[in-house]
N, C-alpha and C. Protein backbone atom coordinates (compact mmCIF):
# COMPACT_ATOMS: atom_id res chain seq x y z
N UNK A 1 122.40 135.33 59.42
CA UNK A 1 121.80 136.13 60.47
C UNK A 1 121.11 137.34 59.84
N UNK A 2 119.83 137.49 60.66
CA UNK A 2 118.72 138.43 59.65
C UNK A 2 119.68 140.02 60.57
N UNK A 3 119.62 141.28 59.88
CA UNK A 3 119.86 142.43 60.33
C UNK A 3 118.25 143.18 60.79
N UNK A 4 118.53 143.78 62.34
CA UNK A 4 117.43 144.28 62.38
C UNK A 4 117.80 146.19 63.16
N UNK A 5 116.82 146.84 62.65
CA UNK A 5 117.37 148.16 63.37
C UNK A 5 116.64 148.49 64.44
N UNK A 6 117.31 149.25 65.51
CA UNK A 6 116.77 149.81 66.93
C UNK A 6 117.32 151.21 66.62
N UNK A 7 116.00 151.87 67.23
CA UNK A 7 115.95 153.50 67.54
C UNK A 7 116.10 153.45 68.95
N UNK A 8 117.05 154.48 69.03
CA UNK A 8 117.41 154.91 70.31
C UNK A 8 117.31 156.47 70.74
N UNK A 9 116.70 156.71 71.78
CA UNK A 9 117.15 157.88 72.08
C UNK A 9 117.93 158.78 72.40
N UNK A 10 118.29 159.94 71.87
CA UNK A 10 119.69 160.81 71.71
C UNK A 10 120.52 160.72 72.82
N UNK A 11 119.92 160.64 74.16
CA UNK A 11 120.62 160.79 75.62
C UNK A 11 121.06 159.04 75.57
N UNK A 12 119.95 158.51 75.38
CA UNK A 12 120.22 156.86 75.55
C UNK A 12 121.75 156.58 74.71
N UNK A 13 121.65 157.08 73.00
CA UNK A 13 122.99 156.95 72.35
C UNK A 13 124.08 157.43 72.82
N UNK A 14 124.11 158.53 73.78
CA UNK A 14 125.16 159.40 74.03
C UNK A 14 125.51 158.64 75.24
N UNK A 15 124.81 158.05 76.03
CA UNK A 15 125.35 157.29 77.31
C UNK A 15 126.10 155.79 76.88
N UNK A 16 125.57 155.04 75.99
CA UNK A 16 126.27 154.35 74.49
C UNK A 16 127.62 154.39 74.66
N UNK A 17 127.76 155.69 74.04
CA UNK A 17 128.85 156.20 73.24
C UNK A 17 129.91 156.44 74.33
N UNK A 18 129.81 156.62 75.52
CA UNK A 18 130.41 156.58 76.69
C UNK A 18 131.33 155.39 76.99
N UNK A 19 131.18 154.02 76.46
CA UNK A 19 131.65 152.66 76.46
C UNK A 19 131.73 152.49 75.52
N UNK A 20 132.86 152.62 74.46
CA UNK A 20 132.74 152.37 72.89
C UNK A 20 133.87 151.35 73.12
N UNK A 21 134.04 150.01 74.59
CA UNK A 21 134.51 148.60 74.27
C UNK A 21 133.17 147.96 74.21
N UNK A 22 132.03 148.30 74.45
CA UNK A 22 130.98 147.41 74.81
C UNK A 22 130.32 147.16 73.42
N UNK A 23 130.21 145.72 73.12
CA UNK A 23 129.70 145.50 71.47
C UNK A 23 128.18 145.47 72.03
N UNK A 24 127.43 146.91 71.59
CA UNK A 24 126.09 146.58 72.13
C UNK A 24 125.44 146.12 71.22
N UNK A 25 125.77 145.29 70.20
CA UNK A 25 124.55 144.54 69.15
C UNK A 25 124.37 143.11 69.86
N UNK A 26 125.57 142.81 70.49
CA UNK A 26 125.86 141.80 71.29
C UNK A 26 124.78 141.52 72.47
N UNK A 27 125.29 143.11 73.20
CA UNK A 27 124.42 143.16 74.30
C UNK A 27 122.68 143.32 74.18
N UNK A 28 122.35 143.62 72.96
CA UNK A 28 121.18 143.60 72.41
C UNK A 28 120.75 142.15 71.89
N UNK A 29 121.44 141.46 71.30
CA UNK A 29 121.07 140.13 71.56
C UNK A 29 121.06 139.22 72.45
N UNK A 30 121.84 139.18 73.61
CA UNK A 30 121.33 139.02 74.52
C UNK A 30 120.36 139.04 75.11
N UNK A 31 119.90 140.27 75.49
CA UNK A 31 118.55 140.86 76.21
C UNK A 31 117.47 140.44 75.39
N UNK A 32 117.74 140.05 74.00
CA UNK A 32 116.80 139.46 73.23
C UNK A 32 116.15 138.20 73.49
N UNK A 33 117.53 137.83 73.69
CA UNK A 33 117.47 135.69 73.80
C UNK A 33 116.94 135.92 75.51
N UNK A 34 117.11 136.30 76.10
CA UNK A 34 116.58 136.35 77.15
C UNK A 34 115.10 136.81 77.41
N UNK A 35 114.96 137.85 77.01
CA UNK A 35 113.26 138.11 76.93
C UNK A 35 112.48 137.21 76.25
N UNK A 36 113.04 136.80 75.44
CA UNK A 36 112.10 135.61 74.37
C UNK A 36 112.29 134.75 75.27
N UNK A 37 113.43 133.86 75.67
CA UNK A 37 113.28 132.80 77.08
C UNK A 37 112.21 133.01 77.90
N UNK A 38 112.11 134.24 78.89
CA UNK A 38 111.42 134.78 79.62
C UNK A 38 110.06 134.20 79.15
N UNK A 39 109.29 134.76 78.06
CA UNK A 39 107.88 134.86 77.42
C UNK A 39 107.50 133.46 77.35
N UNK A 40 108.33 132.68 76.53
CA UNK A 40 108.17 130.84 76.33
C UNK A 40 107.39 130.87 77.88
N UNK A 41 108.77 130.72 78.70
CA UNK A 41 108.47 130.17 80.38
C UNK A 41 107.05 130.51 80.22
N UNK A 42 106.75 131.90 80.71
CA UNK A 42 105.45 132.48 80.81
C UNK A 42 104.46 131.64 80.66
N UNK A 43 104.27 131.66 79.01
CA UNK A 43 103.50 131.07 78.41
C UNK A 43 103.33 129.72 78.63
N UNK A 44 104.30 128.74 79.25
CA UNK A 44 104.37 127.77 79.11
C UNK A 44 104.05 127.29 80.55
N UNK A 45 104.10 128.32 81.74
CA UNK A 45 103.48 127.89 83.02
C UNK A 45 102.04 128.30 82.98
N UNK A 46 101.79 129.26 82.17
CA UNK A 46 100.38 130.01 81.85
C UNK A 46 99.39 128.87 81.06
N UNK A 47 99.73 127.95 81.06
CA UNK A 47 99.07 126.71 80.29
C UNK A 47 98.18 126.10 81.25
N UNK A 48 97.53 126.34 82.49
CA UNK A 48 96.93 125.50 83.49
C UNK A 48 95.34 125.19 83.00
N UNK A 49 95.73 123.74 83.50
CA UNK A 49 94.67 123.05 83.18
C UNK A 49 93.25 123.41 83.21
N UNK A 50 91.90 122.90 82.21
CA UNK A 50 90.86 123.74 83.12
C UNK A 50 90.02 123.46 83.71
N UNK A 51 90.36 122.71 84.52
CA UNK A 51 89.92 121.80 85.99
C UNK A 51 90.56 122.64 87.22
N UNK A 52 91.96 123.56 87.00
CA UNK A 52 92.37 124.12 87.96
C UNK A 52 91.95 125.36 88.38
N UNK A 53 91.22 125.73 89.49
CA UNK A 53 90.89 127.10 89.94
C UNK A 53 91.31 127.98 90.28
N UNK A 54 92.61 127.96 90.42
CA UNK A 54 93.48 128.68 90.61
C UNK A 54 94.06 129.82 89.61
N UNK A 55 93.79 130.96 90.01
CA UNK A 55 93.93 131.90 88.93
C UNK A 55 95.59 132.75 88.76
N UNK A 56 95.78 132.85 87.74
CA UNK A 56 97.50 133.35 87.53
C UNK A 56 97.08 134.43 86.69
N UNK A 57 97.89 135.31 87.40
CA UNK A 57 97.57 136.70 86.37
C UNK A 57 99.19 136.77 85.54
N UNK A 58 99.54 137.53 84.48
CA UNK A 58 100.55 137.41 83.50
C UNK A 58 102.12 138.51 85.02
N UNK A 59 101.45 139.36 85.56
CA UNK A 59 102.74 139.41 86.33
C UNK A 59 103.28 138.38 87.26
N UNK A 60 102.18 137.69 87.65
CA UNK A 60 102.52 136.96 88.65
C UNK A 60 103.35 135.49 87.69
N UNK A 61 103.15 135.09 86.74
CA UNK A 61 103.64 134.63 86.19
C UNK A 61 104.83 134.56 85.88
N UNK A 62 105.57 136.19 85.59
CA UNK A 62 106.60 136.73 85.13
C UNK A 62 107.56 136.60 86.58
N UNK A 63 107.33 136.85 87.38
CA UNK A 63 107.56 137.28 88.91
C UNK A 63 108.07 135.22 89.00
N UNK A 64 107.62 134.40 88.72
CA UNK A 64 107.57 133.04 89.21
C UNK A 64 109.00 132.74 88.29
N UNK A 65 108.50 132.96 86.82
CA UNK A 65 109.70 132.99 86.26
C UNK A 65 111.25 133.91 86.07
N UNK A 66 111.43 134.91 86.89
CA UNK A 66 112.04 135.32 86.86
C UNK A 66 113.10 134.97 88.47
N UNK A 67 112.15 134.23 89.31
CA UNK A 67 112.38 133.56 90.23
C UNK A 67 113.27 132.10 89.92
N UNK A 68 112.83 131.36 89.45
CA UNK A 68 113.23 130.04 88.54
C UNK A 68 114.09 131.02 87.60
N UNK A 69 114.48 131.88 87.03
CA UNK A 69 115.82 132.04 86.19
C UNK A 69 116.92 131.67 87.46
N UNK A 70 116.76 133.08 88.56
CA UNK A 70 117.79 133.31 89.46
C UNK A 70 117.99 131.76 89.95
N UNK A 71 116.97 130.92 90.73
CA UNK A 71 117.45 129.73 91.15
C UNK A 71 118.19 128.90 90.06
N UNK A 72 118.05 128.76 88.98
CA UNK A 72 118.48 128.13 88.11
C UNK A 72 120.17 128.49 88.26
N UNK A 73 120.42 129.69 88.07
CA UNK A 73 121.41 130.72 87.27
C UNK A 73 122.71 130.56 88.95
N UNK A 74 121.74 130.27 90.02
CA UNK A 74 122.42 130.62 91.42
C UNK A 74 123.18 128.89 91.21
N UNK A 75 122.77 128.10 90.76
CA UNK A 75 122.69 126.64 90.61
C UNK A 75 122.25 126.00 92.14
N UNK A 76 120.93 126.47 92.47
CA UNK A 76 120.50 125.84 93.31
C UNK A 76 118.98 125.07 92.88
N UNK A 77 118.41 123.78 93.40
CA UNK A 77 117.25 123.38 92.81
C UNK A 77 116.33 123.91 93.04
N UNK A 78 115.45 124.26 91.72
CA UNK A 78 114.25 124.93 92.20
C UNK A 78 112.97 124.09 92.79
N UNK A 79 112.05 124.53 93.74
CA UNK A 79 111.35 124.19 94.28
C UNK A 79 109.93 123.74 93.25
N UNK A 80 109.57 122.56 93.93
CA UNK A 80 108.43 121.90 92.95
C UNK A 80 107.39 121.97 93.33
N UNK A 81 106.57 122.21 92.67
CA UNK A 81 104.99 122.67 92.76
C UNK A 81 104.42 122.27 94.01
N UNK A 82 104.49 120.51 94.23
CA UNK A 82 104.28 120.44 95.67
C UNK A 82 104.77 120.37 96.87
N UNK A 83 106.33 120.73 96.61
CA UNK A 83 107.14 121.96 97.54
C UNK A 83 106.47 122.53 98.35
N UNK A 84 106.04 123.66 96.97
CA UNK A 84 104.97 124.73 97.33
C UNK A 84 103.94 124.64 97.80
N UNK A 85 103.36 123.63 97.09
CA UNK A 85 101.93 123.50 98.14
C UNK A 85 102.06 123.56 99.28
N UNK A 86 102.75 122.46 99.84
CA UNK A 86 103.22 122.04 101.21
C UNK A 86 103.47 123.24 102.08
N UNK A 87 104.21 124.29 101.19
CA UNK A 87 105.19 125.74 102.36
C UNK A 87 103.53 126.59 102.02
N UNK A 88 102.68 126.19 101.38
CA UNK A 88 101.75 126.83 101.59
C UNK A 88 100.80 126.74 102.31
N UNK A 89 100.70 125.73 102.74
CA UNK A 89 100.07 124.40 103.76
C UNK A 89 98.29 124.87 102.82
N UNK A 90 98.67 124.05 101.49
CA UNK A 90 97.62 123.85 100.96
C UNK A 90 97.63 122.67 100.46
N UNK A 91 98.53 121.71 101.06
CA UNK A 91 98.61 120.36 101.13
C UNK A 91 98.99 119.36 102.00
């Protein structure tokens, strides 16, 4: 495992230091593996074809996927594209 360093700010460390059970390198990898999850998704719904006219801006993207975490995470099925169409009555 590579070592990497984070700067923190003095108030940020001191609020830290307030929970000295919490392993925050832990909790920093976490939030890691998760933001990098996050970005993939992104990127990976941000792939539309270019036949499709439909325009996706990068929040709205983020907003879709952060939607699909919670359904995922709730363990309920997430809704499929032409789901959506349909509740959009654009199909």
């Amino acid at each position: 495992m590579r070592t990497i360093t984070l700067s923190a700010p003095m108030e940020l460390k001191a609020k830290m230091q307030l929970f000295p059970e919490v392993n925050w390198a832990e909790v920093s990898r976490e939030e890691l593996r998760e933001r990098i999850s996050t970005l993939l998704l992104v990127e990976k719904i941000s792939e539309i074809p270019f036949d499709d006219n439909r325009e996706v801006n990068e929040e709205l993207a983020r907003d879709v996927v952060r939607s699909v975490e919670r359904t995922i995470k709730s363990g309920a099925k997430p809704m499929t594209l032409e789901e959506l169409d349909k509740l959009l009555g654009l199909k």
